[in-house]
C-alpha atoms as a PDB file:
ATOM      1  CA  UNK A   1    -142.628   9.692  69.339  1.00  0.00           C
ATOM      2  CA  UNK A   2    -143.152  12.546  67.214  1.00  0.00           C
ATOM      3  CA  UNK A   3    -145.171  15.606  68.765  1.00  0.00           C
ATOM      4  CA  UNK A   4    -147.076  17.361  65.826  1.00  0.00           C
ATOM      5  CA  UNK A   5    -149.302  20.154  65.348  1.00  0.00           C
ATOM      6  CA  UNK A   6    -152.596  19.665  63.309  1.00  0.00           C
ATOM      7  CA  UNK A   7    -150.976  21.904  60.734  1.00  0.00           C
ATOM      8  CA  UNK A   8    -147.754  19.573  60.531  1.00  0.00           C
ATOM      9  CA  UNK A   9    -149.520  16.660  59.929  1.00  0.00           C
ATOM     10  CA  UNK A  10    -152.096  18.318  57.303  1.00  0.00           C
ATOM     11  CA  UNK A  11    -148.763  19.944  55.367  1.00  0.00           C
ATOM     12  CA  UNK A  12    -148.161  18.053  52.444  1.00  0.00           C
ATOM     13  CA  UNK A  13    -150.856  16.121  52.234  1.00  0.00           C
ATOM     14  CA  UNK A  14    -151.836  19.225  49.172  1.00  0.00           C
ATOM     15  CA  UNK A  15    -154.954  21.397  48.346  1.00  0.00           C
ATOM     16  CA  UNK A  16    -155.732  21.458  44.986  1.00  0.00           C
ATOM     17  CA  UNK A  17    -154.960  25.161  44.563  1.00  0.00           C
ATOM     18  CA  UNK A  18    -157.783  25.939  42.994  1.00  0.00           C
ATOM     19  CA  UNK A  19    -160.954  24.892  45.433  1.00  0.00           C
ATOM     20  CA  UNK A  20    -162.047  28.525  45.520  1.00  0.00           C
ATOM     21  CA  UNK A  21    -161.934  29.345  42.015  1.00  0.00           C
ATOM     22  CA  UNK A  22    -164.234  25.832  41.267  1.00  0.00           C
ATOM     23  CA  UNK A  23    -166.321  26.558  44.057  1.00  0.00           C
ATOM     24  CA  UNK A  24    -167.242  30.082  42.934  1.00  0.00           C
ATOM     25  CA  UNK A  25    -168.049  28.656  39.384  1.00  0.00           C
ATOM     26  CA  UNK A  26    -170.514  26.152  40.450  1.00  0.00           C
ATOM     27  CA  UNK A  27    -171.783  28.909  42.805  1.00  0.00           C
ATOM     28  CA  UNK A  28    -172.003  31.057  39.245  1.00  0.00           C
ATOM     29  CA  UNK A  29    -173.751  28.011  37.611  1.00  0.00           C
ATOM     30  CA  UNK A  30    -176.209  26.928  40.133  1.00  0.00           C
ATOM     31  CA  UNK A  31    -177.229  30.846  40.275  1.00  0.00           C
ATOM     32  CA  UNK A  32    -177.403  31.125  36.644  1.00  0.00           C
ATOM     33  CA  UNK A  33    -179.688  27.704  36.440  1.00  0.00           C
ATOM     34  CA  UNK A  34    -181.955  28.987  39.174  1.00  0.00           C
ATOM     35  CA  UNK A  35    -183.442  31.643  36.596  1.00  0.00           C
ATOM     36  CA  UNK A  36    -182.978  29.684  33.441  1.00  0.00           C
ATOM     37  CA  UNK A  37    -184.715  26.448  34.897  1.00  0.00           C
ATOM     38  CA  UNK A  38    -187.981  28.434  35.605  1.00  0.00           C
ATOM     39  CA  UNK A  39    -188.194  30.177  32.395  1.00  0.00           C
ATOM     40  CA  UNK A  40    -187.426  26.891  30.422  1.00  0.00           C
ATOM     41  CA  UNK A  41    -189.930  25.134  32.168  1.00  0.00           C
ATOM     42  CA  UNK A  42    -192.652  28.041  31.563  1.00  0.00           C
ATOM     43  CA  UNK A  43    -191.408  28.489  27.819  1.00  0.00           C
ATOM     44  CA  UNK A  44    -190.616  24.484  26.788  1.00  0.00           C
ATOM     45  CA  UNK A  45    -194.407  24.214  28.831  1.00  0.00           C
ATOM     46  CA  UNK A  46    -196.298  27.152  26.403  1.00  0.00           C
ATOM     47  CA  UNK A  47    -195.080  25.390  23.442  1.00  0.00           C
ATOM     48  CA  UNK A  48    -196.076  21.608  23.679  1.00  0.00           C
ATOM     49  CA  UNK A  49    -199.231  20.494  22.902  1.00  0.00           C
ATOM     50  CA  UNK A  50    -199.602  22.306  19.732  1.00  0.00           C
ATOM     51  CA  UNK A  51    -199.847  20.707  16.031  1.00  0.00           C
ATOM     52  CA  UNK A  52    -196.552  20.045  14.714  1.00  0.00           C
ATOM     53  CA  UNK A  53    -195.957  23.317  12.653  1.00  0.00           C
ATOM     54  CA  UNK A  54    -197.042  25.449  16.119  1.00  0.00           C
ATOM     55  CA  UNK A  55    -194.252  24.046  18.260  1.00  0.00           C
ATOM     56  CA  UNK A  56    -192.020  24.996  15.077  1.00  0.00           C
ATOM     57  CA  UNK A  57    -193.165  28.047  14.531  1.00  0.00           C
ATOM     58  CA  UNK A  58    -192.763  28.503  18.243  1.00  0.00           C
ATOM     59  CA  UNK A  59    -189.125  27.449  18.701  1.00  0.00           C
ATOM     60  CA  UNK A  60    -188.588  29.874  15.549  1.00  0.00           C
ATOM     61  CA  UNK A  61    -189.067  32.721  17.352  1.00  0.00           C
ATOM     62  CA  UNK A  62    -185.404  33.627  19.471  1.00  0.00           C
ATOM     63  CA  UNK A  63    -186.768  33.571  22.506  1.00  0.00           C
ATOM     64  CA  UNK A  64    -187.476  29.753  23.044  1.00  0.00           C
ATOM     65  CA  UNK A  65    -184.925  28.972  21.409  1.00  0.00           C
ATOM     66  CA  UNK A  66    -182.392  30.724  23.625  1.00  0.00           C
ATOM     67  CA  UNK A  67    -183.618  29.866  26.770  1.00  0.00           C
ATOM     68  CA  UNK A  68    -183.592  26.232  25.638  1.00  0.00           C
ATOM     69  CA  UNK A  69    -179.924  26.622  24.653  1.00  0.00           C
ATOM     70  CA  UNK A  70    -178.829  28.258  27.125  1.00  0.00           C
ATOM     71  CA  UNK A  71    -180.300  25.843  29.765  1.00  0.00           C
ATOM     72  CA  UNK A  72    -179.219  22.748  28.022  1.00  0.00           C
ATOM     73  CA  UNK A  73    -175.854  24.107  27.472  1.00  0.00           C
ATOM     74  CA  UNK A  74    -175.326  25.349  31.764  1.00  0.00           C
ATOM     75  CA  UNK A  75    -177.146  22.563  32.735  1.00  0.00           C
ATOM     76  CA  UNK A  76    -174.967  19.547  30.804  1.00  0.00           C
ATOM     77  CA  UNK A  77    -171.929  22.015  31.990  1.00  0.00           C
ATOM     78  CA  UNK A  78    -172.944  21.713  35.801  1.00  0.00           C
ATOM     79  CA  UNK A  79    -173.715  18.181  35.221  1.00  0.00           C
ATOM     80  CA  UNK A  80    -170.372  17.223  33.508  1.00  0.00           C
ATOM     81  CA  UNK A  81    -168.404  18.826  36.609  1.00  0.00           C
ATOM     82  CA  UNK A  82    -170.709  17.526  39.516  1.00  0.00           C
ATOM     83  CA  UNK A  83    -169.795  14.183  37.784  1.00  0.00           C
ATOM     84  CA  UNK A  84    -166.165  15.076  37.294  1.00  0.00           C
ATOM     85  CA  UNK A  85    -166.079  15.620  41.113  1.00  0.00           C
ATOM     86  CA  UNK A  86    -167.665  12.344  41.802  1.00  0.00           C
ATOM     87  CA  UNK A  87    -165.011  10.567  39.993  1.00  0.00           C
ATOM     88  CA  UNK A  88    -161.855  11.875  41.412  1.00  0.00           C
ATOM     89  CA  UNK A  89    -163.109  10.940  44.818  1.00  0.00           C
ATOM     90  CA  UNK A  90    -164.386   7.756  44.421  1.00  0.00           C
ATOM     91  CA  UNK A  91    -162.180   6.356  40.994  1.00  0.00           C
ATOM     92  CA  UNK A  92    -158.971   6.301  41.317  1.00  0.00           C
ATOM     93  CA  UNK A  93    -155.292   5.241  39.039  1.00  0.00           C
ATOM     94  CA  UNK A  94    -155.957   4.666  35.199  1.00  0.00           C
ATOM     95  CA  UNK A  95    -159.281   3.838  35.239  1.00  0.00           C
ATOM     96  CA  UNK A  96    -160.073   7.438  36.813  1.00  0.00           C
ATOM     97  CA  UNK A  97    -158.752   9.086  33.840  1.00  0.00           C
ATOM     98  CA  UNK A  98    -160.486   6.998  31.151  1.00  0.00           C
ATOM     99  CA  UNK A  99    -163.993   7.768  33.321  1.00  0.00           C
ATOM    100  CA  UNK A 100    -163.598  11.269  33.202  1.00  0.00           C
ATOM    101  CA  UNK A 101    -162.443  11.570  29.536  1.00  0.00           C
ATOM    102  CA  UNK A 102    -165.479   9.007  28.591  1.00  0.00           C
ATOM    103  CA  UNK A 103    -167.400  11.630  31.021  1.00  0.00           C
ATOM    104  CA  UNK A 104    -166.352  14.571  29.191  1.00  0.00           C
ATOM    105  CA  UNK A 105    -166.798  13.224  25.458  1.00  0.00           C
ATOM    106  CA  UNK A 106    -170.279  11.584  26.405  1.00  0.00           C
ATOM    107  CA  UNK A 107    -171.191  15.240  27.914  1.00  0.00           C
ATOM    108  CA  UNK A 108    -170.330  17.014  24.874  1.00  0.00           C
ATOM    109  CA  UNK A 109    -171.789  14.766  22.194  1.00  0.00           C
ATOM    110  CA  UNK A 110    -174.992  15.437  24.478  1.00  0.00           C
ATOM    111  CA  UNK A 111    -174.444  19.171  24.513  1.00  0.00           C
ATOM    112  CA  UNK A 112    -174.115  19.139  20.408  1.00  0.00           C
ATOM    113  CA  UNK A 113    -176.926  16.791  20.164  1.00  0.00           C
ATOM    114  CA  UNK A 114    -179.063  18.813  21.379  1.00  0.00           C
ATOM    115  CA  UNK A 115    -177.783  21.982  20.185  1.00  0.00           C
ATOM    116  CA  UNK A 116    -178.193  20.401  16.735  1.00  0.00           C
ATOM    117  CA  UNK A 117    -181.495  19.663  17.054  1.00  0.00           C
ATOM    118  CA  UNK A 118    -182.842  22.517  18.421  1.00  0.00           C
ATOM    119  CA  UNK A 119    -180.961  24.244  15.119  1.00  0.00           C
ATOM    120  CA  UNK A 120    -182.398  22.186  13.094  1.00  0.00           C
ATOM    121  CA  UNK A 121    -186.180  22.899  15.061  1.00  0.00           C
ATOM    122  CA  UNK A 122    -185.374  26.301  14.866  1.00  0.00           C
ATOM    123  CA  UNK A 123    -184.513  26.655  11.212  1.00  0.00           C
END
């Protein structure tokens, strides 16, 4: 029988070396979404319900447009790796990997989706 200390029988079972570092960057996100959310909500509000060339003259202006950006952009971001963290804990082998690169491609197509068509409002 073999007499081990909590820290013998945690040893090799690995930390991913880099909890902190992921930890403090969805701390960074979540803080920087906690202002943008608010002012995209109070911005994307002023400018609906005007005629069609309003809410484009509107998103025109830099403003809008950057708030709306910048909050689609963090938010898909923190979305992508809350989901990323999902799948390594509950997918696991081959079909792990081909979640989280489907994850990450179906993430980004959003991100320039949108990006695109707020251009495209924009201009």
């Amino acid at each position: 029988m073999q007499y081990l200390t909590d820290r013998k029988r945690a040893q090799g079972l690995g930390a991913g070396k880099s909890g902190t570092q992921t930890h403090w960057r969805t701390m960074v996100r979540a803080m920087i979404l906690a202002i943008l959310v608010p002012l995209f909500i109070f911005t994307f509000g002023y400018g609906i319900g005007g005629a069609y060339e309003e809410v484009l003259a509107y998103f025109a202006r830099p403003f809008p447009a950057i708030i709306t950006a910048l909050t689609l952009v963090v938010g898909l971001l923190q979305l992508m790796y809350e989901a990323q963290e999902t799948i390594e804990d509950y997918v696991h082998g081959i079909a792990e990997k081909i979640t989280l690169v489907a994850m990450w491609a179906f993430g980004y197509t959003l991100m320039a989706a949108g990006l695109f068509a707020l251009v495209k409002l924009a201009l």
